[in-house]
C-alpha atoms as a PDB file:
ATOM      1  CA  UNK A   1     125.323 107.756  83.581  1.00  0.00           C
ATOM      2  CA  UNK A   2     121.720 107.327  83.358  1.00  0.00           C
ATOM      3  CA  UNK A   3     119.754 104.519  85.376  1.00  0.00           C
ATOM      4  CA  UNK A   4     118.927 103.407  82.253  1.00  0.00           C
ATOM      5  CA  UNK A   5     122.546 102.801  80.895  1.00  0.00           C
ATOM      6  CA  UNK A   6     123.900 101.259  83.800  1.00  0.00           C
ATOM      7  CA  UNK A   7     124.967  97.561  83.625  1.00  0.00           C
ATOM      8  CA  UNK A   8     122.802  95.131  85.914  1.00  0.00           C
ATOM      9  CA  UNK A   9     123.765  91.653  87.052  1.00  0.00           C
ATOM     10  CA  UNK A  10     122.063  89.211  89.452  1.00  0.00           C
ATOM     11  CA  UNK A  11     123.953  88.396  92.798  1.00  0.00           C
ATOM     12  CA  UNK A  12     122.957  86.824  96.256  1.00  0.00           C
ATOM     13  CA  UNK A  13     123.741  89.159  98.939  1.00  0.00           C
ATOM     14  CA  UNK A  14     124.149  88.964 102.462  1.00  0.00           C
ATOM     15  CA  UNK A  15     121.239  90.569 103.991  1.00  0.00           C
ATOM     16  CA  UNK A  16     122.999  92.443 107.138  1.00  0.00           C
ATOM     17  CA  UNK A  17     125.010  93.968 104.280  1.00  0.00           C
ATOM     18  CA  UNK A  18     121.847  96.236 103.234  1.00  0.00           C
ATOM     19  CA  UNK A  19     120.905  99.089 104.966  1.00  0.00           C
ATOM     20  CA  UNK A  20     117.328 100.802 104.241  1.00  0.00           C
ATOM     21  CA  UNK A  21     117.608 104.470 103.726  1.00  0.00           C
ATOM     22  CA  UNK A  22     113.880 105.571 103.012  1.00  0.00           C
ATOM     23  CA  UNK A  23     112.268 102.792 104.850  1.00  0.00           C
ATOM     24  CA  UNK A  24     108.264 102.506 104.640  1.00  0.00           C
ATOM     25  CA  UNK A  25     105.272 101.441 107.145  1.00  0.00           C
ATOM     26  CA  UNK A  26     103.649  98.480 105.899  1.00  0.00           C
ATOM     27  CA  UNK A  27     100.401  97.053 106.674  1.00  0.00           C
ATOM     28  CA  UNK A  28     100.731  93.610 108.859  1.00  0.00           C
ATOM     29  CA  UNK A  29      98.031  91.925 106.837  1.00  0.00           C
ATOM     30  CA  UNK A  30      99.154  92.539 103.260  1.00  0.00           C
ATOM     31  CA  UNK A  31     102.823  91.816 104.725  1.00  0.00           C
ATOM     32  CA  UNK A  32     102.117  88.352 106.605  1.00  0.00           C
ATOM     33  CA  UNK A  33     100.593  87.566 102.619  1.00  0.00           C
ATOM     34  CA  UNK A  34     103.420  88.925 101.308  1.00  0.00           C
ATOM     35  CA  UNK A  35     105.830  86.702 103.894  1.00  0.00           C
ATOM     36  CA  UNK A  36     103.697  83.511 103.284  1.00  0.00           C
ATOM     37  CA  UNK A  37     104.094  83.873  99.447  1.00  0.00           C
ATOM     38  CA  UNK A  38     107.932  83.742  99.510  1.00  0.00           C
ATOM     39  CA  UNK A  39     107.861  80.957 101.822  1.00  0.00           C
ATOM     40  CA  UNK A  40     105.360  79.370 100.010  1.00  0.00           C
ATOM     41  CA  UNK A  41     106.736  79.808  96.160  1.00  0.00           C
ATOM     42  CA  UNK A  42     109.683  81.695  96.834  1.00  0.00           C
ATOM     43  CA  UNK A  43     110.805  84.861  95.285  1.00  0.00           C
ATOM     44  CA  UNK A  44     109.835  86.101  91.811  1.00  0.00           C
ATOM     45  CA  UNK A  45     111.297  89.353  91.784  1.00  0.00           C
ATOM     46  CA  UNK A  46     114.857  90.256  93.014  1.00  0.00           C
ATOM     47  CA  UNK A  47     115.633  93.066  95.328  1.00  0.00           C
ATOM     48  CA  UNK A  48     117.439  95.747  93.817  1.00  0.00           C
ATOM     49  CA  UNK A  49     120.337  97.695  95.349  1.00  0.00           C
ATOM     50  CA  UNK A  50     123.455  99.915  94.719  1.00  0.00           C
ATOM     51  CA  UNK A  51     126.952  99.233  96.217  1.00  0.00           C
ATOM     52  CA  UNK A  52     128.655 101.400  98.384  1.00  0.00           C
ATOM     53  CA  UNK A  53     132.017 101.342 100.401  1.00  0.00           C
ATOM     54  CA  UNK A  54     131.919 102.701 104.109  1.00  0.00           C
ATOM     55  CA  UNK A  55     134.959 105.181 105.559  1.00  0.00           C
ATOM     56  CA  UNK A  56     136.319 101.747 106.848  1.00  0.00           C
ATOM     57  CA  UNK A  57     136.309 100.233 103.273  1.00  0.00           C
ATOM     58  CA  UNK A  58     133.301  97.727 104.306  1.00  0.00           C
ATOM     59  CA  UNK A  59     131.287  96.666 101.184  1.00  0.00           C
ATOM     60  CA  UNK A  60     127.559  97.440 101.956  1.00  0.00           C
ATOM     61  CA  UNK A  61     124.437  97.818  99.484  1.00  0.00           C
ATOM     62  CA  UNK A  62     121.947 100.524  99.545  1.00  0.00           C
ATOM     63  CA  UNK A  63     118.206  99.258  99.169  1.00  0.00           C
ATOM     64  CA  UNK A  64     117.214 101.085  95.991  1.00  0.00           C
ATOM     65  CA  UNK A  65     113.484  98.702  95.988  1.00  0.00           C
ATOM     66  CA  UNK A  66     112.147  95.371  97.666  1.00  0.00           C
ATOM     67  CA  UNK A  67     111.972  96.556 101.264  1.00  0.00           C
ATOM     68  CA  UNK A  68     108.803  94.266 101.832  1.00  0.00           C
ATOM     69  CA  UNK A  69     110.267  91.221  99.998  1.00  0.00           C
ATOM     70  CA  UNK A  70     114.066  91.954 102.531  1.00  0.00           C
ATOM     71  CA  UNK A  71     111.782  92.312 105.339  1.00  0.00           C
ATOM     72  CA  UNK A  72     110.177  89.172 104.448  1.00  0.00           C
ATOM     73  CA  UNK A  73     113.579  87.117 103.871  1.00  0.00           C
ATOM     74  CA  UNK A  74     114.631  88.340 107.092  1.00  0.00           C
ATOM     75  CA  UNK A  75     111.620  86.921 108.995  1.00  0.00           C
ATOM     76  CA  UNK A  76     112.194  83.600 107.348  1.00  0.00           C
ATOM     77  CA  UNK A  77     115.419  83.783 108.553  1.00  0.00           C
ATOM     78  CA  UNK A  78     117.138  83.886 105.241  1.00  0.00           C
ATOM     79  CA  UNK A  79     120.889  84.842 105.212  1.00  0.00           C
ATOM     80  CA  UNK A  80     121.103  86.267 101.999  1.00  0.00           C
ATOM     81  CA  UNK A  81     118.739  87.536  98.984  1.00  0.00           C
ATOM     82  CA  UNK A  82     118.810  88.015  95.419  1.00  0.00           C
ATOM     83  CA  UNK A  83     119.603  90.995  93.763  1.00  0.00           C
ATOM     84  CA  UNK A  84     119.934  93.270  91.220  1.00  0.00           C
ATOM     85  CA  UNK A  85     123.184  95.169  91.614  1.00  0.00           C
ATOM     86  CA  UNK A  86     123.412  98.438  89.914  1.00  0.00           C
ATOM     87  CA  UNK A  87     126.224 101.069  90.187  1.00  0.00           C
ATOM     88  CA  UNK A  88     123.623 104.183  90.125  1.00  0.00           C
ATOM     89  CA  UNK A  89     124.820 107.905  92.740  1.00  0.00           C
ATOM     90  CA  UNK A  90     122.611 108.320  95.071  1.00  0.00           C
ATOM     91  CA  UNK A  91     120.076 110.600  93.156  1.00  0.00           C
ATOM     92  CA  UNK A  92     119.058 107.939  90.867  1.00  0.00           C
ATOM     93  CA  UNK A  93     118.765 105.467  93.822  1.00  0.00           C
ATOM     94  CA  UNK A  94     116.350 107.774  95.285  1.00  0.00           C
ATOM     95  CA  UNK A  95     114.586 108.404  92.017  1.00  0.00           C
ATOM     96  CA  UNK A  96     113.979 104.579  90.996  1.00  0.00           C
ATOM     97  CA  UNK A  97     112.742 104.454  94.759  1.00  0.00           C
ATOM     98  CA  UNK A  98     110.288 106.881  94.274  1.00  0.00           C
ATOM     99  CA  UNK A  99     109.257 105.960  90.651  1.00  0.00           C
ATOM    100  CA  UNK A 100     109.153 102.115  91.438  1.00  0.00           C
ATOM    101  CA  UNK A 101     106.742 103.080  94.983  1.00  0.00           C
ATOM    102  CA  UNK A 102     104.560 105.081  93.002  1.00  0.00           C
ATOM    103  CA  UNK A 103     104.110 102.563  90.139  1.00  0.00           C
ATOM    104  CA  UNK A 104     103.293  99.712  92.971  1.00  0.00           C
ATOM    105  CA  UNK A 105     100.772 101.200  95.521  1.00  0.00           C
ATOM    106  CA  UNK A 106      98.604 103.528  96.484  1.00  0.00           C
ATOM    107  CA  UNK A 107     100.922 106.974  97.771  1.00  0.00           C
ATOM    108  CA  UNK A 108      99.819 108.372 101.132  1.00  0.00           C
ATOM    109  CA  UNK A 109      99.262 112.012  99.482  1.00  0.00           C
ATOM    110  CA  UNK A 110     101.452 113.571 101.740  1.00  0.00           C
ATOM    111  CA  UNK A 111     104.241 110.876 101.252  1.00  0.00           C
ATOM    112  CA  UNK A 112     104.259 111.435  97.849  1.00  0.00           C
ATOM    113  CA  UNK A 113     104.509 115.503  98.569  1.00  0.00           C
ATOM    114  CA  UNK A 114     107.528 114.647 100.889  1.00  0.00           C
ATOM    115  CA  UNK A 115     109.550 112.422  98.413  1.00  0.00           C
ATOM    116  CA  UNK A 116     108.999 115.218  96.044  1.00  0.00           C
ATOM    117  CA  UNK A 117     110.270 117.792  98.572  1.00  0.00           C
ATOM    118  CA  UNK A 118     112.702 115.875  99.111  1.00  0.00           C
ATOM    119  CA  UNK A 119     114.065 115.520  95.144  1.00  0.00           C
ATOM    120  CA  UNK A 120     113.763 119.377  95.253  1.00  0.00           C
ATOM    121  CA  UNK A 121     115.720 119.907  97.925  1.00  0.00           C
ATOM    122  CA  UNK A 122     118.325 117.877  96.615  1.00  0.00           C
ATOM    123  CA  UNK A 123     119.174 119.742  93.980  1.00  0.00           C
ATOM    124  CA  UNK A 124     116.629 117.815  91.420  1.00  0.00           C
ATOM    125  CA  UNK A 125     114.931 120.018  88.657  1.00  0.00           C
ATOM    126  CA  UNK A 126     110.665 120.474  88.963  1.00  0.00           C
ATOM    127  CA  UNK A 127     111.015 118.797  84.993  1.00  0.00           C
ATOM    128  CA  UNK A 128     113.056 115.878  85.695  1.00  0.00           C
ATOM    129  CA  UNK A 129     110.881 114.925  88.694  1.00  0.00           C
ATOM    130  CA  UNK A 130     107.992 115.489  86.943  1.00  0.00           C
ATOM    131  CA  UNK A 131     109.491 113.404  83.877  1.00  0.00           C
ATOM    132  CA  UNK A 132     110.526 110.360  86.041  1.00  0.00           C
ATOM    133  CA  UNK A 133     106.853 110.336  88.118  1.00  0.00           C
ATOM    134  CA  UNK A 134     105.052 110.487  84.871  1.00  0.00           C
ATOM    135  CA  UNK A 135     103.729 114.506  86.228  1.00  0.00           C
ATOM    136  CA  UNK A 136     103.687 117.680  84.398  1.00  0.00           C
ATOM    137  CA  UNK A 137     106.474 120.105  86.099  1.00  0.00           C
ATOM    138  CA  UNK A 138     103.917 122.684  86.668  1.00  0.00           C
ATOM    139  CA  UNK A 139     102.096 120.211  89.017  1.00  0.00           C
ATOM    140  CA  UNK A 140     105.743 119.725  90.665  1.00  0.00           C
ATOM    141  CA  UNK A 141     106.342 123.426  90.896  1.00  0.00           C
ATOM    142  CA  UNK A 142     102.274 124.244  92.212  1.00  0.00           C
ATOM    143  CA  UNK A 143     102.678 121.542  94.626  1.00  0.00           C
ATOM    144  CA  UNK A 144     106.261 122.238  95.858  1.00  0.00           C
ATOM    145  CA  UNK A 145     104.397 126.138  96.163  1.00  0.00           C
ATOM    146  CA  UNK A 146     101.356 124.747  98.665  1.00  0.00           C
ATOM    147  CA  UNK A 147     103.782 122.617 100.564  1.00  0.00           C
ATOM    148  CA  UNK A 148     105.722 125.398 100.995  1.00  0.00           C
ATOM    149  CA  UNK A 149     102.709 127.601 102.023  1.00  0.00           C
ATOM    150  CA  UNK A 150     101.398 125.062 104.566  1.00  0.00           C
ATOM    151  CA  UNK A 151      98.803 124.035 102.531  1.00  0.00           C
ATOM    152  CA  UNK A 152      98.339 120.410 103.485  1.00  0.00           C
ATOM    153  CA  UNK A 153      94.918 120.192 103.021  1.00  0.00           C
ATOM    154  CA  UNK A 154      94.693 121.551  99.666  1.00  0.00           C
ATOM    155  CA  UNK A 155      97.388 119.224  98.745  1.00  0.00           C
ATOM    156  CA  UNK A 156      95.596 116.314 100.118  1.00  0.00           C
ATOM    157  CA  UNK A 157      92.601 117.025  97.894  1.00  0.00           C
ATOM    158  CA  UNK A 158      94.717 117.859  94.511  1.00  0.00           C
ATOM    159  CA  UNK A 159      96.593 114.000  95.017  1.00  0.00           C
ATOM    160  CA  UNK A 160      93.270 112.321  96.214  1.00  0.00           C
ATOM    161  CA  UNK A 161      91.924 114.315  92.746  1.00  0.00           C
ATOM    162  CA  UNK A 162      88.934 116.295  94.713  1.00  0.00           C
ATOM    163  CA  UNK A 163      90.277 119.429  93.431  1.00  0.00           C
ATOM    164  CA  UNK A 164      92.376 120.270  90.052  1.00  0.00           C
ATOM    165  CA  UNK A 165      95.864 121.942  91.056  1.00  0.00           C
ATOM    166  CA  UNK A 166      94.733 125.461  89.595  1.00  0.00           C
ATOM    167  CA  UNK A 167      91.767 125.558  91.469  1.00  0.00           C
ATOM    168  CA  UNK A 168      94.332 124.589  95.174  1.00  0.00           C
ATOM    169  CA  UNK A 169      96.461 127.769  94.302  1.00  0.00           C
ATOM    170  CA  UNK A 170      93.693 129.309  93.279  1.00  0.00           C
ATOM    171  CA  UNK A 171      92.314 129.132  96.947  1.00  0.00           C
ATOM    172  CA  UNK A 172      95.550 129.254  98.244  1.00  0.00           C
ATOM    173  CA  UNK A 173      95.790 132.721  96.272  1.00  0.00           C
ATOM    174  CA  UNK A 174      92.584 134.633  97.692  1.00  0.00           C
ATOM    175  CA  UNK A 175      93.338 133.963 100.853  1.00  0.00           C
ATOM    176  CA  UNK A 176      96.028 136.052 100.647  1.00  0.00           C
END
């Protein structure tokens, strides 16, 4: 089933029942804003997570987006949040992570290399990450290549769009 297919409903959940898988470094500044605006107005946009049942049969929710926003109920002291609960496998947890991080902010180049890396190494296809991170799957597979190769700086300057992929595995290429 498809992210896309998957029936979503609106719950309050108990906060130490999330656990963070992928979590992010966030700058203090743009956080305290972020902290003062859901004390302020409250929150617009619910959390979203994915259930899961430990060994010990304890319900628990994996954080599929809304770190910042937990983070922020949990320094107000909040007990629970709202959510959108989704029964998605892992994979697409990870995916909507990615695609939902990317859409929001600026990506750290090599951040965004990693959570590819990581798709890739899970088994994910160069086309359907490219498809759900709005890339072609040649700039997966040339990128996936240069990581690969150690070539961190040429990566750097294909995300920050000094250099057009071709040309970093072009340069890659003669130095070989």
């Amino acid at each position: 089933m498809s992210p896309k297919q998957t029936r979503e409903e609106i719950r309050m959940i108990p906060i130490d029942k999330i656990d963070v898988l992928n979590p992010r470094d966030r700058n203090t500044k743009a956080f305290k804003v972020i902290v003062g605006n859901i004390k302020d107005i409250g929150l617009k946009k619910p959390i979203k997570v994915t259930p899961r049942t430990t060994d010990a049969g304890e319900q628990r929710y994996v954080l599929v987006f809304g770190e910042g926003r937990l983070t922020a109920f949990r320094n107000l002291g909040e007990k629970k949040i709202p959510a959108i609960v989704v029964e998605i496998s892992d994979e697409d947890a990870f995916l909507m992570s990615l695609v939902e991080n990317i859409a929001r902010r600026q990506v750290n180049p090599l951040e965004n290399l990693a959570n590819i890396s990581r798709l890739r190494q899970s088994g994910v296809p160069s086309a359907d990450i490219a498809a759900k991170i709005g890339v072609t799957p040649h700039y997966v597979q040339g990128m996936l290549d240069l990581l690969e190769k150690g070539e961190e700086r040429l990566l750097i300057a294909v995300e920050r769009g000094q250099i057009p992929l071709n040309v970093a595995l072009t340069i890659h290429g003669a130095g070989n």
